[in-house]
C-alpha atoms as a PDB file:
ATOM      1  CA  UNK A   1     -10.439   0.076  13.694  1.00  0.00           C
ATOM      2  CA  UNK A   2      -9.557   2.957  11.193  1.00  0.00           C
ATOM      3  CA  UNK A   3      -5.675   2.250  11.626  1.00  0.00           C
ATOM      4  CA  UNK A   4      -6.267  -1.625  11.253  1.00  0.00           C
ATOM      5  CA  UNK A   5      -7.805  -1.186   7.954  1.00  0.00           C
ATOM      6  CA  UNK A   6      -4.952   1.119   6.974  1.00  0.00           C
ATOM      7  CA  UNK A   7      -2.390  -1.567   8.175  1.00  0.00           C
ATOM      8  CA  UNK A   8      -4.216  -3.991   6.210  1.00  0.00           C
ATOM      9  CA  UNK A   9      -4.380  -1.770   2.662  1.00  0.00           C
ATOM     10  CA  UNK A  10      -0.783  -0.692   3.019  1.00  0.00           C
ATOM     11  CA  UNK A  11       0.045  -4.513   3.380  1.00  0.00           C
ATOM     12  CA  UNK A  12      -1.812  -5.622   0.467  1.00  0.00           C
ATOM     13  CA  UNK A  13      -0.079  -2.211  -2.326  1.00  0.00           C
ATOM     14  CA  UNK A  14       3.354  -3.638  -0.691  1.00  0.00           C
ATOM     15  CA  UNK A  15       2.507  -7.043  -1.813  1.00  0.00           C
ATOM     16  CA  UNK A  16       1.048  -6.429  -5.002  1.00  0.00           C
ATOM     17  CA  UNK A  17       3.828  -3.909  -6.109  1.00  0.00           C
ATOM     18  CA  UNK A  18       6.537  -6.337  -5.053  1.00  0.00           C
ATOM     19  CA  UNK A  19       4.858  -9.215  -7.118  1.00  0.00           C
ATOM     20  CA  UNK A  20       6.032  -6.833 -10.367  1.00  0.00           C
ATOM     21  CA  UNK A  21      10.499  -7.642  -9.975  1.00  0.00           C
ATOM     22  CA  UNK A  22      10.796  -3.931 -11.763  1.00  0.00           C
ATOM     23  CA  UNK A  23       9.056  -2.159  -9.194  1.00  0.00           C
ATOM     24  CA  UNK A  24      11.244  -0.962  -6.424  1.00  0.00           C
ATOM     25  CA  UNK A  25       8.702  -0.173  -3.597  1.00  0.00           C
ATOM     26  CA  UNK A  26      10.982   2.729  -1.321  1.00  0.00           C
ATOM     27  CA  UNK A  27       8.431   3.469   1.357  1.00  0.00           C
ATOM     28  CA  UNK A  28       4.817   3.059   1.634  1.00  0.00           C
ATOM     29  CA  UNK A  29       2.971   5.245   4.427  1.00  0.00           C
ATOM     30  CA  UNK A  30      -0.034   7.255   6.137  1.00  0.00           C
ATOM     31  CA  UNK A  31       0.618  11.371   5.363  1.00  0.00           C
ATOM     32  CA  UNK A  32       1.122  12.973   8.459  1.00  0.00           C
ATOM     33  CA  UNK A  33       0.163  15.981   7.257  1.00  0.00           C
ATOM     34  CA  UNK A  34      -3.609  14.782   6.609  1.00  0.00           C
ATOM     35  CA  UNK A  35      -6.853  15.814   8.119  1.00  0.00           C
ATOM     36  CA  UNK A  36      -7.735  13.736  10.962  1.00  0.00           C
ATOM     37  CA  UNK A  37     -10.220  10.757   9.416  1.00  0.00           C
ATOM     38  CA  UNK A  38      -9.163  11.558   6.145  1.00  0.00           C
ATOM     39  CA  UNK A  39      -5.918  10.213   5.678  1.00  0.00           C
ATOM     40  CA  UNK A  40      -3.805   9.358   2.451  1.00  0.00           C
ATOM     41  CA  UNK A  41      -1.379   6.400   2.084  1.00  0.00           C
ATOM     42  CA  UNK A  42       1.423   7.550   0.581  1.00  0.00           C
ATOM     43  CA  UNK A  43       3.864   5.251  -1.895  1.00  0.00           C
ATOM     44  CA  UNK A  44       7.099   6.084  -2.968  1.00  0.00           C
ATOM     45  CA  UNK A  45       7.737   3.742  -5.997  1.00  0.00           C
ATOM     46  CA  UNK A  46      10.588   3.374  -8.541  1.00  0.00           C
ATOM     47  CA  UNK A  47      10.089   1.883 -11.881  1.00  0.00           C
ATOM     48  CA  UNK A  48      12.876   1.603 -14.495  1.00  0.00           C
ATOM     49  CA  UNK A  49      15.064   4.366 -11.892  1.00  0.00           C
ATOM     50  CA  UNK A  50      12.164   6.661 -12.532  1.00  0.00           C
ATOM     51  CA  UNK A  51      10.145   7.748  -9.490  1.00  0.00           C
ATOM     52  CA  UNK A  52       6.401   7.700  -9.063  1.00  0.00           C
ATOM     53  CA  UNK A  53       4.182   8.638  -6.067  1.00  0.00           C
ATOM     54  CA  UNK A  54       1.321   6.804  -5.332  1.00  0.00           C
ATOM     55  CA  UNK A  55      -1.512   8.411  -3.204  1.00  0.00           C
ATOM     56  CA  UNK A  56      -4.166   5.967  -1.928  1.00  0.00           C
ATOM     57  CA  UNK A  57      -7.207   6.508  -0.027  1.00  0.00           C
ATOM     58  CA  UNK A  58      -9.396   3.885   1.877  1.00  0.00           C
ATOM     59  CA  UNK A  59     -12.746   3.346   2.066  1.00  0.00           C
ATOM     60  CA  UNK A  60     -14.681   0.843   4.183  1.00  0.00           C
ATOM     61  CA  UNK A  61     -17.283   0.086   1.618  1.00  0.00           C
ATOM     62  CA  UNK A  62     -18.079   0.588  -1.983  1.00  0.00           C
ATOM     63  CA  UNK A  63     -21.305   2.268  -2.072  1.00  0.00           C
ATOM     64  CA  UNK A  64     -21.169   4.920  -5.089  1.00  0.00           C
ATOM     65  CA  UNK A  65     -21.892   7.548  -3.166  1.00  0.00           C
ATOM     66  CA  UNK A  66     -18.797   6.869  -0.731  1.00  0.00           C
ATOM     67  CA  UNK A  67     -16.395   5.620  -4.063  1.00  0.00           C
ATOM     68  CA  UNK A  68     -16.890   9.533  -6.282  1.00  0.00           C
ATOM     69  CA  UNK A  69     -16.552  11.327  -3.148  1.00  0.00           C
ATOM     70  CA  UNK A  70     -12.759   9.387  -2.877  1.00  0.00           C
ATOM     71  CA  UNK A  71     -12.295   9.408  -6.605  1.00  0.00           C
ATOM     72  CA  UNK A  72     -13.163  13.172  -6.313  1.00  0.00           C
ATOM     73  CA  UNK A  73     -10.359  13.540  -3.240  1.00  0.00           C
ATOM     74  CA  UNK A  74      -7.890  11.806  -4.818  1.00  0.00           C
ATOM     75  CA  UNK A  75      -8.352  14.059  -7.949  1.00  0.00           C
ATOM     76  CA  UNK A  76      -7.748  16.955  -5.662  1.00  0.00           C
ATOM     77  CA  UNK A  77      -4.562  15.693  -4.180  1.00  0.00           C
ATOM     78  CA  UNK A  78      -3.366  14.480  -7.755  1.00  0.00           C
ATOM     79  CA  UNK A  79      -3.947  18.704  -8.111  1.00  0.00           C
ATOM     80  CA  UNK A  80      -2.422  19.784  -4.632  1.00  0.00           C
ATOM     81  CA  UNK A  81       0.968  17.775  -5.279  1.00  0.00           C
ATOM     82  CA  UNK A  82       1.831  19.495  -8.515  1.00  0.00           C
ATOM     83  CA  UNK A  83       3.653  16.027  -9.954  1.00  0.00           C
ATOM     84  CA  UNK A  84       2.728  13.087 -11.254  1.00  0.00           C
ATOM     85  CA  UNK A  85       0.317  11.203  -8.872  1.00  0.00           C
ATOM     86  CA  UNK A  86      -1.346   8.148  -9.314  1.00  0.00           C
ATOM     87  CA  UNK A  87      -4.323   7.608  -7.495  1.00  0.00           C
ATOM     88  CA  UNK A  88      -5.372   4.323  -6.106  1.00  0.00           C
ATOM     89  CA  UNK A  89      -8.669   3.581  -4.036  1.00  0.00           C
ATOM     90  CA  UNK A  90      -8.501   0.850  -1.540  1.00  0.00           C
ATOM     91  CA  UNK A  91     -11.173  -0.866  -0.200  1.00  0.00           C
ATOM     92  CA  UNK A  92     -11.884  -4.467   1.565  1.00  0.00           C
ATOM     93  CA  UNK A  93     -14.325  -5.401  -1.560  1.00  0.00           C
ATOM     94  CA  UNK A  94     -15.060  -3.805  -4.641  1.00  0.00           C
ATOM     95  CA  UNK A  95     -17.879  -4.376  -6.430  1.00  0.00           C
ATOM     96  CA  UNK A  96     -18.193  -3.680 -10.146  1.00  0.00           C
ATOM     97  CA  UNK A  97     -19.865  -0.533 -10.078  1.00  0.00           C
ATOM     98  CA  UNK A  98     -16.914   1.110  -8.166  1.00  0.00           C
ATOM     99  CA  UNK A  99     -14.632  -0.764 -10.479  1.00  0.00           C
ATOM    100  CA  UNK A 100     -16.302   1.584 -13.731  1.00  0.00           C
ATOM    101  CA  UNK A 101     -16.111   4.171 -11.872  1.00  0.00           C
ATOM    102  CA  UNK A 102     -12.321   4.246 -11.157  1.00  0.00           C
ATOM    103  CA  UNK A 103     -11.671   3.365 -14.860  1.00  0.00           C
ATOM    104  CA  UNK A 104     -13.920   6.586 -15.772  1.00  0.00           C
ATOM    105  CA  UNK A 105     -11.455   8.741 -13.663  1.00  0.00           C
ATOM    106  CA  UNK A 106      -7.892   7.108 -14.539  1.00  0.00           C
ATOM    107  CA  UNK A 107      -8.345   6.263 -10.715  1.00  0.00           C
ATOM    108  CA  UNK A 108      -6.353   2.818  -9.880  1.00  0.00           C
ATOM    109  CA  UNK A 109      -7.872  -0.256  -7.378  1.00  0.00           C
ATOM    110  CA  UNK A 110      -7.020  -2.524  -5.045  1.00  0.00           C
ATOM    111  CA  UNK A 111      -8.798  -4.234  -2.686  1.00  0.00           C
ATOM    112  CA  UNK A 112      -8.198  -6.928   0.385  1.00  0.00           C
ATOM    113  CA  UNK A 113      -9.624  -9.619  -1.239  1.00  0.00           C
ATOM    114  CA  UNK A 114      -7.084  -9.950  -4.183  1.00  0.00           C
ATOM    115  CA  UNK A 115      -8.328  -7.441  -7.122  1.00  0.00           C
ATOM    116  CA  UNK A 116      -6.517  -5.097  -8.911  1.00  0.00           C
ATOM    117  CA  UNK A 117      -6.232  -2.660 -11.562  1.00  0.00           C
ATOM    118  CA  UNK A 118      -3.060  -0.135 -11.661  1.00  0.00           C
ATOM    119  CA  UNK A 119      -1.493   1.723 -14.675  1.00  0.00           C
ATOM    120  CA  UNK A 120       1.455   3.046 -13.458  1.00  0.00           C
ATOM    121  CA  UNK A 121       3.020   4.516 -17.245  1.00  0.00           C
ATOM    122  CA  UNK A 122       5.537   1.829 -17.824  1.00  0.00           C
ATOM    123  CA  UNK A 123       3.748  -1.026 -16.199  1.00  0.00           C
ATOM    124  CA  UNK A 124       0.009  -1.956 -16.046  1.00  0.00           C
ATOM    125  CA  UNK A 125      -1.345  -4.247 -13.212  1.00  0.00           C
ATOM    126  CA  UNK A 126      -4.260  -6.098 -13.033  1.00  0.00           C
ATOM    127  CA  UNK A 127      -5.744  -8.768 -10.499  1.00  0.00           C
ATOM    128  CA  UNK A 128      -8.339 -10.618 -10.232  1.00  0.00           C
ATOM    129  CA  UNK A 129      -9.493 -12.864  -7.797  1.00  0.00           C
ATOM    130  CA  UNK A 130     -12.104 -15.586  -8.188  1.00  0.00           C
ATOM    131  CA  UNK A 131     -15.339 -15.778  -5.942  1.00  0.00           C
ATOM    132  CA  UNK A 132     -14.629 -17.703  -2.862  1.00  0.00           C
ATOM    133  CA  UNK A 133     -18.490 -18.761  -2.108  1.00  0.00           C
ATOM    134  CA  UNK A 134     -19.512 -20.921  -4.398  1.00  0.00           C
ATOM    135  CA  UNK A 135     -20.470 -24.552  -3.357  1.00  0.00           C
ATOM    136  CA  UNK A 136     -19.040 -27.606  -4.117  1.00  0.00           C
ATOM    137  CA  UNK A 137     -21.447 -30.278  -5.953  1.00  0.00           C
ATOM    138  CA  UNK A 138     -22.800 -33.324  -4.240  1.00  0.00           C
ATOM    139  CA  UNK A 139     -21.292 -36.536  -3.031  1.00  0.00           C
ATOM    140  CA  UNK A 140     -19.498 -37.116  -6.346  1.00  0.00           C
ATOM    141  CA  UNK A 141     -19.597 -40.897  -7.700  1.00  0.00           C
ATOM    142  CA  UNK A 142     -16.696 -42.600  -6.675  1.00  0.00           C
ATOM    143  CA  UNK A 143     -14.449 -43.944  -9.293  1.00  0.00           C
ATOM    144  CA  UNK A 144     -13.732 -47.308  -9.259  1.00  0.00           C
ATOM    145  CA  UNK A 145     -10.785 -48.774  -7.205  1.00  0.00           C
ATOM    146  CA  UNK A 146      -9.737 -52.365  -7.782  1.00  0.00           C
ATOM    147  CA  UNK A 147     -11.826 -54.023  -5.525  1.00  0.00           C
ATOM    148  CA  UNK A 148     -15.018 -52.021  -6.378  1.00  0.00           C
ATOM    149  CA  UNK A 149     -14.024 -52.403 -10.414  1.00  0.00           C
ATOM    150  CA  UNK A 150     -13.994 -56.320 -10.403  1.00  0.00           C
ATOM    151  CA  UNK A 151     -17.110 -56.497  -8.814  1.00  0.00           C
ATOM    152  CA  UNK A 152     -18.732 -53.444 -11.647  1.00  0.00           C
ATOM    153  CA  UNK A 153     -17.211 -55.822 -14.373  1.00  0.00           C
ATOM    154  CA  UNK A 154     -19.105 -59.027 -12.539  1.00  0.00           C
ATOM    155  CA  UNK A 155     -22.127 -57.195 -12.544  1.00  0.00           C
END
């Protein structure tokens, strides 16, 4: 389950990166050298020929707890690597709260259901998707067609 979610967050940073033509995505994967369960994604980017290295942690849901102890991870890796790191949380959904929260801690987003928010210096990403649930109105009232118009005109 843990490396499907993986698969699927590594999917979605390659496809938003590539949607930006002067980002030049060189290799997107999980650290090896990560604690078991608490694995980074690793992207090695190149904007403008100058290269960036994205770390990126996943979480399965966005309860605030859950998000600042990531955040708070991915502040000590920023630390660990001694360059320039961006950090990027991935999730499936994430809700608004977690959103604020990134944007406290210069902490980029992404999630699986199309939202985004990445500063990477020279280019600044962000993605928003609409709400998928909401319900179409009732029978609508047909417009008239030829037929149905001559006999509305009649009447």
């Amino acid at each position: 389950m843990r490396k499907h979610i993986e698969s699927e967050a590594i999917e979605a940073l390659r496809d938003t990166l590539q949607q930006i033509s002067v980002i030049k995505v060189k290799e997107i994967a999980v650290d090896p050298h990560g604690r078991r369960g608490e694995k980074t994604i690793l992207g090695h980017i190149e904007i403008y020929g100058h290269a960036h290295l994205l770390a990126c942690k996943v979480v399965k849901s966005c309860e605030l707890p859950c998000v600042k102890q990531v955040v708070e991870e991915l502040q000590e890796v920023r630390k660990e690597r001694g360059v320039v790191v961006v950090p990027i949380l991935i999730a499936p959904v994430i809700s608004d709260e977690a959103q604020m929260v990134c944007r406290q801690n210069n902490v980029g987003y992404l999630d699986l259901a199309g939202n985004a928010r990445l500063y990477l210096d020279e280019v600044f990403i962000v993605k928003r998707s609409l709400p998928h649930h909401k319900e179409l109105p009732s029978q609508a009232e047909q417009l008239p067609t030829s037929e149905t118009a001559h006999f509305a005109q009649v009447a």
